[in-house]
N, C-alpha and C. Protein backbone atom coordinates (compact mmCIF):
# COMPACT_ATOMS: atom_id res chain seq x y z
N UNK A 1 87.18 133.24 75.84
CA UNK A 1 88.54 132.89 76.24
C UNK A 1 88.83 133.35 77.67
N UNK A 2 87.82 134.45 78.16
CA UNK A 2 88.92 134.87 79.50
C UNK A 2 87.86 134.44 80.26
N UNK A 3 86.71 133.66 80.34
CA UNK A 3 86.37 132.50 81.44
C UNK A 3 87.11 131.08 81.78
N UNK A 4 87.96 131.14 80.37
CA UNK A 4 88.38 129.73 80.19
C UNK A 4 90.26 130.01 80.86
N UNK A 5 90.53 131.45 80.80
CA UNK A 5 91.55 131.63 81.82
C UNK A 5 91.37 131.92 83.00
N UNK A 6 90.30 132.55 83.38
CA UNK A 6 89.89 132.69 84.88
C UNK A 6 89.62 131.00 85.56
N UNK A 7 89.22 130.41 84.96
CA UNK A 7 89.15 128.66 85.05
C UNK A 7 90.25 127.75 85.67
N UNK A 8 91.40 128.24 84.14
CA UNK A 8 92.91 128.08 84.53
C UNK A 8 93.30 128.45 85.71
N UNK A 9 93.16 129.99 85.73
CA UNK A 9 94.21 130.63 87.34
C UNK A 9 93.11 129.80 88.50
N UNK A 10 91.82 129.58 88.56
CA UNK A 10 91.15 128.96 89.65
C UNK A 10 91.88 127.56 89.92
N UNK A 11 92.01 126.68 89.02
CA UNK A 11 92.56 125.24 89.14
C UNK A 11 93.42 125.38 89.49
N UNK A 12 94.58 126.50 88.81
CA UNK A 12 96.20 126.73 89.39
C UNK A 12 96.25 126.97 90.85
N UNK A 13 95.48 127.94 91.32
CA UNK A 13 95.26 128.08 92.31
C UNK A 13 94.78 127.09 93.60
N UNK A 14 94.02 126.39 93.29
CA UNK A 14 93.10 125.46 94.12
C UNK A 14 94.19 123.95 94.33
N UNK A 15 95.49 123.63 92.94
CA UNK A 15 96.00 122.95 93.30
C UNK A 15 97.41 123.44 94.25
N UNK A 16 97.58 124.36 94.09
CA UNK A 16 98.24 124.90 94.89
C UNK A 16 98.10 125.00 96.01
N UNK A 17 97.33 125.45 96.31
CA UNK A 17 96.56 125.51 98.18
C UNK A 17 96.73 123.78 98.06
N UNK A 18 96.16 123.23 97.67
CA UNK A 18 95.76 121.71 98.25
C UNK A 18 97.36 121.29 98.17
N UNK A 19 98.16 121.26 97.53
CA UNK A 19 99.88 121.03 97.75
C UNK A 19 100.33 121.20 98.62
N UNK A 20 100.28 122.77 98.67
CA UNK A 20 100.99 123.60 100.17
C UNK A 20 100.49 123.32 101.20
N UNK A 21 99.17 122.82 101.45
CA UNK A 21 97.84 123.06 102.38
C UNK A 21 98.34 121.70 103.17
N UNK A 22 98.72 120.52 101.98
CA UNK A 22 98.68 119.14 102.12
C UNK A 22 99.61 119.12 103.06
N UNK A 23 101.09 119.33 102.36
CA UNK A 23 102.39 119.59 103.17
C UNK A 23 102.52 119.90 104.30
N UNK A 24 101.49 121.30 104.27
CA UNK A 24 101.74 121.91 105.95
C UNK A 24 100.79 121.14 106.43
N UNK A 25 100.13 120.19 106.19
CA UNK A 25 99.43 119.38 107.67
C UNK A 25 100.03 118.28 107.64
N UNK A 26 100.89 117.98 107.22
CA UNK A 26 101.93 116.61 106.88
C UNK A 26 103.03 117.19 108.16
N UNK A 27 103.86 118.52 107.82
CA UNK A 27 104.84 118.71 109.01
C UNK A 27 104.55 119.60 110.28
N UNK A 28 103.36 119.78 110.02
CA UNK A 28 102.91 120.52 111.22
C UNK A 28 102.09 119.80 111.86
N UNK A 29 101.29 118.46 111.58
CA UNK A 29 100.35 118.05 112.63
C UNK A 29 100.31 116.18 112.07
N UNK A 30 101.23 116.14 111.15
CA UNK A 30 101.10 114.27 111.15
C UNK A 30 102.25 114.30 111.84
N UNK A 31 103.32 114.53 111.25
CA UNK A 31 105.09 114.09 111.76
C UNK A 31 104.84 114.55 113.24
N UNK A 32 104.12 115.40 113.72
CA UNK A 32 104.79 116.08 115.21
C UNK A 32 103.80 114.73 116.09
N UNK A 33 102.57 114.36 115.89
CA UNK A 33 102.10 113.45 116.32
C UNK A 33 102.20 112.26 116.06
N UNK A 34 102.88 111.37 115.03
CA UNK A 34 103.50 110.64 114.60
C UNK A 34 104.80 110.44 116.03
N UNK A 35 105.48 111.58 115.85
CA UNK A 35 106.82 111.37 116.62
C UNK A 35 106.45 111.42 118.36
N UNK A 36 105.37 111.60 119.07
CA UNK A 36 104.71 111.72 120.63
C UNK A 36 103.77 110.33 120.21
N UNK A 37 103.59 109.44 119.02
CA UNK A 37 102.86 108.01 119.57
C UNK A 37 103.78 107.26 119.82
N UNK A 38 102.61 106.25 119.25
CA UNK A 38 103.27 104.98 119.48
C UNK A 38 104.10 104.89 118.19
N UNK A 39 105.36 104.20 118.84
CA UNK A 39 106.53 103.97 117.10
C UNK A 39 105.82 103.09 116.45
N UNK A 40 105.24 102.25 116.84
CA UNK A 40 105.34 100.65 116.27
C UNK A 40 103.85 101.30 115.31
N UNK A 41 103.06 102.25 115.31
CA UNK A 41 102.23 102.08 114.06
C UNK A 41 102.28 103.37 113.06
N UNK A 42 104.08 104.10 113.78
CA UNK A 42 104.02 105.41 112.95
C UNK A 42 104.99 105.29 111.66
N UNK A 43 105.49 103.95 111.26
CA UNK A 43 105.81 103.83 109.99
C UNK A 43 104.79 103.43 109.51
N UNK A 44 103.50 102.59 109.61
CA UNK A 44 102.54 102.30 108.46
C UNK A 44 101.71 103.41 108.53
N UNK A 45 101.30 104.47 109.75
CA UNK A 45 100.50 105.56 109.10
C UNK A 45 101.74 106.05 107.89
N UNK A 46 102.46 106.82 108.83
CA UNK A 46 103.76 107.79 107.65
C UNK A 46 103.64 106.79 106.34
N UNK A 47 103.93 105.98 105.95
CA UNK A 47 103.77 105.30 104.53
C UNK A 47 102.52 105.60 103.89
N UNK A 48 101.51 104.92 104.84
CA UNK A 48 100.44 105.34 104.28
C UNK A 48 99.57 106.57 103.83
N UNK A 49 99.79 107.39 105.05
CA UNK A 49 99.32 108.61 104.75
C UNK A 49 100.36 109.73 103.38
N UNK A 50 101.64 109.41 103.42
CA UNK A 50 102.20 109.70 102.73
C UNK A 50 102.05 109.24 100.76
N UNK A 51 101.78 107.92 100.89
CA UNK A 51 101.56 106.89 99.35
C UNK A 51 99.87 107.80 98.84
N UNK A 52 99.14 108.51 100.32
CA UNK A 52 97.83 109.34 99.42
C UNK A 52 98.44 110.30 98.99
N UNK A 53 99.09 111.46 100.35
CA UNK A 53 99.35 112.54 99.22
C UNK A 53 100.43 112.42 98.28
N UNK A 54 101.15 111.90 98.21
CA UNK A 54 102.06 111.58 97.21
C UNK A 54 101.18 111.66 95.85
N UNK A 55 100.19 111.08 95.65
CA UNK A 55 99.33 110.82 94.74
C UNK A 55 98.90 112.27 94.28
N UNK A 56 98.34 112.75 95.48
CA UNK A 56 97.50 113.91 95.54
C UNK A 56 98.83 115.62 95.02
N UNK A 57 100.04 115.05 95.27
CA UNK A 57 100.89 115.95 94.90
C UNK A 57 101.46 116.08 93.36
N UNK A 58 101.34 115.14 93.40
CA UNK A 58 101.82 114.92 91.91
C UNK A 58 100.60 115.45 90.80
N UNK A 59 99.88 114.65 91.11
CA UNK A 59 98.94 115.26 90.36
C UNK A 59 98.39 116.69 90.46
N UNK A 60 98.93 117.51 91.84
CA UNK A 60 98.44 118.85 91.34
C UNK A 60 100.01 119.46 90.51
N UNK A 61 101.22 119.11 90.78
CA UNK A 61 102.10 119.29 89.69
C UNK A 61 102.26 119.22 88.40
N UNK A 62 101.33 118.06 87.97
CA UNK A 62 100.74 117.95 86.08
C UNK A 62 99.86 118.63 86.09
N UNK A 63 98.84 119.41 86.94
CA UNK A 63 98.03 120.53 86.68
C UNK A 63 98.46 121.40 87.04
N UNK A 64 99.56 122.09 87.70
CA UNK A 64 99.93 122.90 88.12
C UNK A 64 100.64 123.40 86.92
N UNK A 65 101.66 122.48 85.96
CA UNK A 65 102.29 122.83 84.92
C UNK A 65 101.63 123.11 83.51
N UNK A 66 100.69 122.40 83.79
CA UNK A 66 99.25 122.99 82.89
C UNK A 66 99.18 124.39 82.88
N UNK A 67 98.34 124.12 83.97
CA UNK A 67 97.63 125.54 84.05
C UNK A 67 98.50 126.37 83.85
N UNK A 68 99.61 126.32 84.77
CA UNK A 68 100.37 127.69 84.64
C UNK A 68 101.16 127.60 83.45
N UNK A 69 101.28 126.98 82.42
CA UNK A 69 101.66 127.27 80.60
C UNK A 69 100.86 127.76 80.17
N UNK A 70 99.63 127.73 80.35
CA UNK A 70 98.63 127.95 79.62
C UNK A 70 98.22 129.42 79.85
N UNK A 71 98.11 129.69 81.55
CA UNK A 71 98.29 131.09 82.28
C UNK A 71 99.51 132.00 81.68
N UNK A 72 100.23 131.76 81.34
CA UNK A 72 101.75 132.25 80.65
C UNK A 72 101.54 132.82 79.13
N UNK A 73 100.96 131.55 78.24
CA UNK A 73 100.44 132.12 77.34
C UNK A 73 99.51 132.75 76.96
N UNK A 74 98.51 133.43 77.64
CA UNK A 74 97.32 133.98 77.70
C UNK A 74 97.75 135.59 78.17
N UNK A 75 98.90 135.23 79.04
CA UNK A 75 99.23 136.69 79.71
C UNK A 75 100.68 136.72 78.45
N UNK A 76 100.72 136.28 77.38
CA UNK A 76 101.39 136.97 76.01
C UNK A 76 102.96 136.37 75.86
N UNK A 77 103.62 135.54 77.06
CA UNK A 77 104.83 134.47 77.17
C UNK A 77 104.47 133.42 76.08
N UNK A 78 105.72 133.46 75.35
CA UNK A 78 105.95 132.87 74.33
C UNK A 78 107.53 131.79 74.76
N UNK A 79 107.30 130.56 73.83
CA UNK A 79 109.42 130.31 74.22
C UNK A 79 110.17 131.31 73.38
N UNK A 80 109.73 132.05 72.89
CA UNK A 80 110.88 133.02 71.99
C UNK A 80 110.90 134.09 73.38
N UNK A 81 110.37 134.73 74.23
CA UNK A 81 110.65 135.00 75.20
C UNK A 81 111.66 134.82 75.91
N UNK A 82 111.64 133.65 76.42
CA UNK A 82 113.24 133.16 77.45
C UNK A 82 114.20 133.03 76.81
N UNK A 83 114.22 134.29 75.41
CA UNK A 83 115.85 134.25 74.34
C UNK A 83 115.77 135.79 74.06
N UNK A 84 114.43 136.43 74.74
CA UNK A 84 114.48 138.05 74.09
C UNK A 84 114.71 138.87 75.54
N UNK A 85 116.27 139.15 75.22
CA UNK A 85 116.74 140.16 76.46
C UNK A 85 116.10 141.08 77.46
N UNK A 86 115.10 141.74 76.13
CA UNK A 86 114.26 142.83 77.17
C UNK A 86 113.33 142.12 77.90
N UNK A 87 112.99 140.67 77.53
CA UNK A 87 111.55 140.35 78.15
C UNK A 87 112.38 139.43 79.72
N UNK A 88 113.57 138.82 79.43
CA UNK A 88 114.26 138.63 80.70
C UNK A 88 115.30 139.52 81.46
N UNK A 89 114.73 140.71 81.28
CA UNK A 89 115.31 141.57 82.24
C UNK A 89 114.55 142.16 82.46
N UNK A 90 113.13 142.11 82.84
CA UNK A 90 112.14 142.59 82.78
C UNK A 90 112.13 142.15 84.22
N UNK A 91 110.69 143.04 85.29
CA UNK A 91 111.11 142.38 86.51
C UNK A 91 109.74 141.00 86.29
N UNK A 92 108.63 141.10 85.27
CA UNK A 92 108.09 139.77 85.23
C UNK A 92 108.73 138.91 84.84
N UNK A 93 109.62 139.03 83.75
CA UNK A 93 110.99 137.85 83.19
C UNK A 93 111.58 137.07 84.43
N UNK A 94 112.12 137.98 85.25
CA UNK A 94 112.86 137.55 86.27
C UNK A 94 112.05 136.21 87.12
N UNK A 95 110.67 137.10 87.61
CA UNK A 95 109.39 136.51 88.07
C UNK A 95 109.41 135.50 87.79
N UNK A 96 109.10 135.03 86.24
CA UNK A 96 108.29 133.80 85.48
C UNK A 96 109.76 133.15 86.11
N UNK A 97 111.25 133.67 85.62
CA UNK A 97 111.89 132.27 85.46
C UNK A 97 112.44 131.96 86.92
N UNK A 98 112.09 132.94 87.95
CA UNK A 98 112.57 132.49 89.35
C UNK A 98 111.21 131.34 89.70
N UNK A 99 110.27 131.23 89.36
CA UNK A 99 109.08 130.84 89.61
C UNK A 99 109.67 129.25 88.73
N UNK A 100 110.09 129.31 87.72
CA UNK A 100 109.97 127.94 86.94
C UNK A 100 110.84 127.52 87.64
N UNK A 101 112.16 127.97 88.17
CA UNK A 101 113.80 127.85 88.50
C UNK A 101 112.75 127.04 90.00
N UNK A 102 112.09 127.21 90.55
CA UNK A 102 111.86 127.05 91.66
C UNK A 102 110.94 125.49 91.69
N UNK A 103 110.19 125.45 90.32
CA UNK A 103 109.02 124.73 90.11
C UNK A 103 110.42 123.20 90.17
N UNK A 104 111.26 123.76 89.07
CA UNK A 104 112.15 122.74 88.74
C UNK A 104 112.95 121.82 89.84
N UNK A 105 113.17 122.51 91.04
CA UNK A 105 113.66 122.38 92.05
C UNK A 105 112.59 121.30 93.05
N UNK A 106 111.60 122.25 93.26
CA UNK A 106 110.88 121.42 93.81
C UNK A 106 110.22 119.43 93.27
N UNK A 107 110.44 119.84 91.67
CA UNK A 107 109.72 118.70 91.38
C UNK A 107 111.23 117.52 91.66
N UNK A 108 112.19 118.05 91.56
CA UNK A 108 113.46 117.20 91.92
C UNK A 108 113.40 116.50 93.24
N UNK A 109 112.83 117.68 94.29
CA UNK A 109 113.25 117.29 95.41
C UNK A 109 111.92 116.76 95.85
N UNK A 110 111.18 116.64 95.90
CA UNK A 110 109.66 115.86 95.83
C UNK A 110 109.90 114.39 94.99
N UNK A 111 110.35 114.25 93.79
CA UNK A 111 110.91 113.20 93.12
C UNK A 111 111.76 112.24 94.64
N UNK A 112 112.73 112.45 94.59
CA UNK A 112 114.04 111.91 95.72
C UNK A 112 112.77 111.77 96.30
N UNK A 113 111.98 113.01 97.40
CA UNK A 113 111.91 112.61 98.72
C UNK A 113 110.75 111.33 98.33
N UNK A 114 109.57 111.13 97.45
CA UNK A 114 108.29 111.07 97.13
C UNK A 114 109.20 109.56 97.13
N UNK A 115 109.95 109.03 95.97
CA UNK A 115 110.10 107.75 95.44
C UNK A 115 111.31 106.70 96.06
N UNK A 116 112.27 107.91 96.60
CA UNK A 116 113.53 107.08 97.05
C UNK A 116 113.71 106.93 98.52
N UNK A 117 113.50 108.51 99.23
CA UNK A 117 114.17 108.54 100.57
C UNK A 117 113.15 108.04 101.32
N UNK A 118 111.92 108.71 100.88
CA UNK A 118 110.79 108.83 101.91
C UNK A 118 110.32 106.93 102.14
N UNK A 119 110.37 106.13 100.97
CA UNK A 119 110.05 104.91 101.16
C UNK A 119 110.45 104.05 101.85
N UNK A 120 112.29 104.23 101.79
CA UNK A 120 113.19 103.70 102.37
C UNK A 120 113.24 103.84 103.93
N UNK A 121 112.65 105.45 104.70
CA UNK A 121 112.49 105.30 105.70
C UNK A 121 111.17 104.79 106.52
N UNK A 122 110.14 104.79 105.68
CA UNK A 122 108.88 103.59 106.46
C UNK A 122 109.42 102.56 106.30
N UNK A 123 110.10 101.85 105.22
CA UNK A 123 110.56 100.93 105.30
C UNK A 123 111.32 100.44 106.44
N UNK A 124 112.16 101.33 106.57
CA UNK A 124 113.15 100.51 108.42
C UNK A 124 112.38 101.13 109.72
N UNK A 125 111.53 102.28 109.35
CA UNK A 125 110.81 102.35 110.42
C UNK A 125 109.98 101.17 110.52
N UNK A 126 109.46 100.64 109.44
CA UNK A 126 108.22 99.32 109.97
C UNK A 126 109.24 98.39 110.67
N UNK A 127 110.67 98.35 110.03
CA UNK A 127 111.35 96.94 110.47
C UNK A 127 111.45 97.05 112.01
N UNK A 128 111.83 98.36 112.10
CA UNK A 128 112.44 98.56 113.53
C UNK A 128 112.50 100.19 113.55
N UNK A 129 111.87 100.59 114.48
CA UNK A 129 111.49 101.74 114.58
C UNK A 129 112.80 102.60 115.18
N UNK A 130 113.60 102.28 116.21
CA UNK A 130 114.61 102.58 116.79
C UNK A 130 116.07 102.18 116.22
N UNK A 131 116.04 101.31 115.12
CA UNK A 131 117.45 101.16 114.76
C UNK A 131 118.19 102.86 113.96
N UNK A 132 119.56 102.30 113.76
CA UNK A 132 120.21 104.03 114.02
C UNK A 132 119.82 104.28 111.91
N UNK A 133 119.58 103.12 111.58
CA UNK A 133 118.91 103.11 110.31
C UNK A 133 117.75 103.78 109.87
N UNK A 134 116.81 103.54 110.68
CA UNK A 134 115.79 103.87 110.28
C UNK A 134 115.29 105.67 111.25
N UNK A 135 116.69 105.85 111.78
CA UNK A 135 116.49 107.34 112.88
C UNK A 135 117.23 108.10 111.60
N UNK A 136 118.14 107.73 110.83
CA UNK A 136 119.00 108.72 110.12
C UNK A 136 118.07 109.14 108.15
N UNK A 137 117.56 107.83 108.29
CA UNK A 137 116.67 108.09 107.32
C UNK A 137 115.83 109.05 107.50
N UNK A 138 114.70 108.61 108.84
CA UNK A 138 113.78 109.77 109.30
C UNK A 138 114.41 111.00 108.81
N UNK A 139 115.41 111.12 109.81
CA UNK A 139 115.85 112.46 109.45
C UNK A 139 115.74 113.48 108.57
N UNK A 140 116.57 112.52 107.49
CA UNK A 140 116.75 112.94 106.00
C UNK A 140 115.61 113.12 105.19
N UNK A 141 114.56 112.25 105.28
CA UNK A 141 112.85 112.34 104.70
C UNK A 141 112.48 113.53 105.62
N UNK A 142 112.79 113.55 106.61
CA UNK A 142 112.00 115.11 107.32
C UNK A 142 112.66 116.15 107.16
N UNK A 143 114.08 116.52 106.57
CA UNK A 143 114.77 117.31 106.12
C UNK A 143 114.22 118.19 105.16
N UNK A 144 113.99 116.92 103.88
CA UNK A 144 113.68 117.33 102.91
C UNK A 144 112.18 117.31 102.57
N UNK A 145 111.16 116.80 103.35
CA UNK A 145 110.10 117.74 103.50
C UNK A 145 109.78 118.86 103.83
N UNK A 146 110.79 119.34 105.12
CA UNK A 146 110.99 120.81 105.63
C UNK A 146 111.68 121.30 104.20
N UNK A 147 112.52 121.44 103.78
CA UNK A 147 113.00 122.17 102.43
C UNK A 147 111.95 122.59 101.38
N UNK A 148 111.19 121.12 101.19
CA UNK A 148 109.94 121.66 99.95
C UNK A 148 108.96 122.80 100.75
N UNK A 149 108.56 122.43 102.06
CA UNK A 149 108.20 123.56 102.17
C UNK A 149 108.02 124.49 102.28
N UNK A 150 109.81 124.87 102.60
CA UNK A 150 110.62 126.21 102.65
C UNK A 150 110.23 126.78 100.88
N UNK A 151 110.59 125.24 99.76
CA UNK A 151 110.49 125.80 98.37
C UNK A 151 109.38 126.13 98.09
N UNK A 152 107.88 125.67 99.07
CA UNK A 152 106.86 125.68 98.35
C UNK A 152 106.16 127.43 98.55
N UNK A 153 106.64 127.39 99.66
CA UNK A 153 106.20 129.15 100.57
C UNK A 153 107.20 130.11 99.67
N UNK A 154 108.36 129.78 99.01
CA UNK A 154 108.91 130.88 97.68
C UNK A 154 107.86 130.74 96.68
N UNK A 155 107.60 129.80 96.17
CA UNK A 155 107.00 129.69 95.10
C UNK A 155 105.34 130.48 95.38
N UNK A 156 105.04 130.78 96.11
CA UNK A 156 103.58 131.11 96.45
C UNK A 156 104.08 132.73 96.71
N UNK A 157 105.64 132.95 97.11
CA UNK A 157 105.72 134.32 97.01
C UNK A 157 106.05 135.07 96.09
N UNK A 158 106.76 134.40 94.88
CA UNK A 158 107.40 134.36 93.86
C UNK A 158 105.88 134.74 92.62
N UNK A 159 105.01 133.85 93.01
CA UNK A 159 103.69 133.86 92.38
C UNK A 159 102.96 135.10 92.64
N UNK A 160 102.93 135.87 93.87
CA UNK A 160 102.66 136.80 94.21
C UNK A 160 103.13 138.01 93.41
N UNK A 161 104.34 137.80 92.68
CA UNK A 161 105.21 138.58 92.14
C UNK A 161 104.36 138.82 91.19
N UNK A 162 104.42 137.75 90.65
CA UNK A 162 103.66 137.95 88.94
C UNK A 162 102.59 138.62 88.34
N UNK A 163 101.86 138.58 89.60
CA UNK A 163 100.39 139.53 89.53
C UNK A 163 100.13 140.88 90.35
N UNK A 164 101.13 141.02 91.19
CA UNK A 164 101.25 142.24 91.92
C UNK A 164 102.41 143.18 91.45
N UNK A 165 103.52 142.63 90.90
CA UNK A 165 104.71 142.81 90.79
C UNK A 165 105.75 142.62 91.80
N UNK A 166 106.93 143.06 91.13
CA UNK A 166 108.69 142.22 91.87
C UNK A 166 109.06 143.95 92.47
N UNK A 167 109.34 143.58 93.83
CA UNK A 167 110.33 144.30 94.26
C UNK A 167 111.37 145.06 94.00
N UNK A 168 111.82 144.24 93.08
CA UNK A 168 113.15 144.33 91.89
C UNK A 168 112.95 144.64 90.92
């Protein structure tokens, strides 16, 4: 059993990096070079490069929620847990549910940005790269990519918690 959790925390782990890893080369080195080319082919990269990891994100989120249930129950978290006082006032209680509170958040705002906002702005970027349409969209899709990755760098510190311990 505890190769087959060391397995778990490796996958949890490995999709994690590749999430966070993905993200930060998405706003640190596509969008910033994206925005110094040429307009006219930086809505079909941004779509495109975006429709892979999109793919690539999601799917470490159905393994991510895997693994880490499975990591939860191995380290003795039960659902009768998130109803037994001492185990959520505990500073791992706190941990696990600032960590889920966070997971929940992110998969919301990855949802919006992944299916609604983010499409809508390649979309008027392909039409027209400069209309005040397709500048306010940008925006808002680069907003809320900067946010997940504000959420994603808690969640990796939050995670830190769990195995080192909470501050608190």
């Amino acid at each position: 059993m505890h190769a087959v959790y060391l397995t778990s925390v490796f996958v949890h782990i490995l999709c994690a990096t590749a999430w966070v890893g993905g993200m930060a080369f998405l706003v640190l080195v596509v969008v910033p070079w994206l925005r110094a080319g040429n307009q006219e082919i930086a809505g079909r990269l941004l779509r495109e490069t975006g429709e892979r990891f999109r793919t690539v994100g999601w799917v470490c989120f159905v393994l991510l929620l895997i693994t880490g249930t499975f990591n939860l129950w191995v380290r003795g978290v039960r659902f009768s847990s998130f109803v037994d006082p001492a185990w959520l006032g505990s500073s791992y209680g706190k941990s696990v549910l600032l960590k889920l509170s966070l997971f929940v958040v992110v998969l919301i705002v990855s949802a919006v940005h992944d299916f609604v906002v983010g499409p809508r702005a390649t979309r008027a970027i392909q039409a027209d790269p400069r209309s005040p349409e397709a500048e306010q969209l940008r925006k808002r899709a680069s907003m809320m990519g900067r946010l997940n990755a504000l959420l994603a760098l808690a969640l990796v510190a939050v995670a830190v918690t769990l195995v080192r311990g909470a501050p608190w």
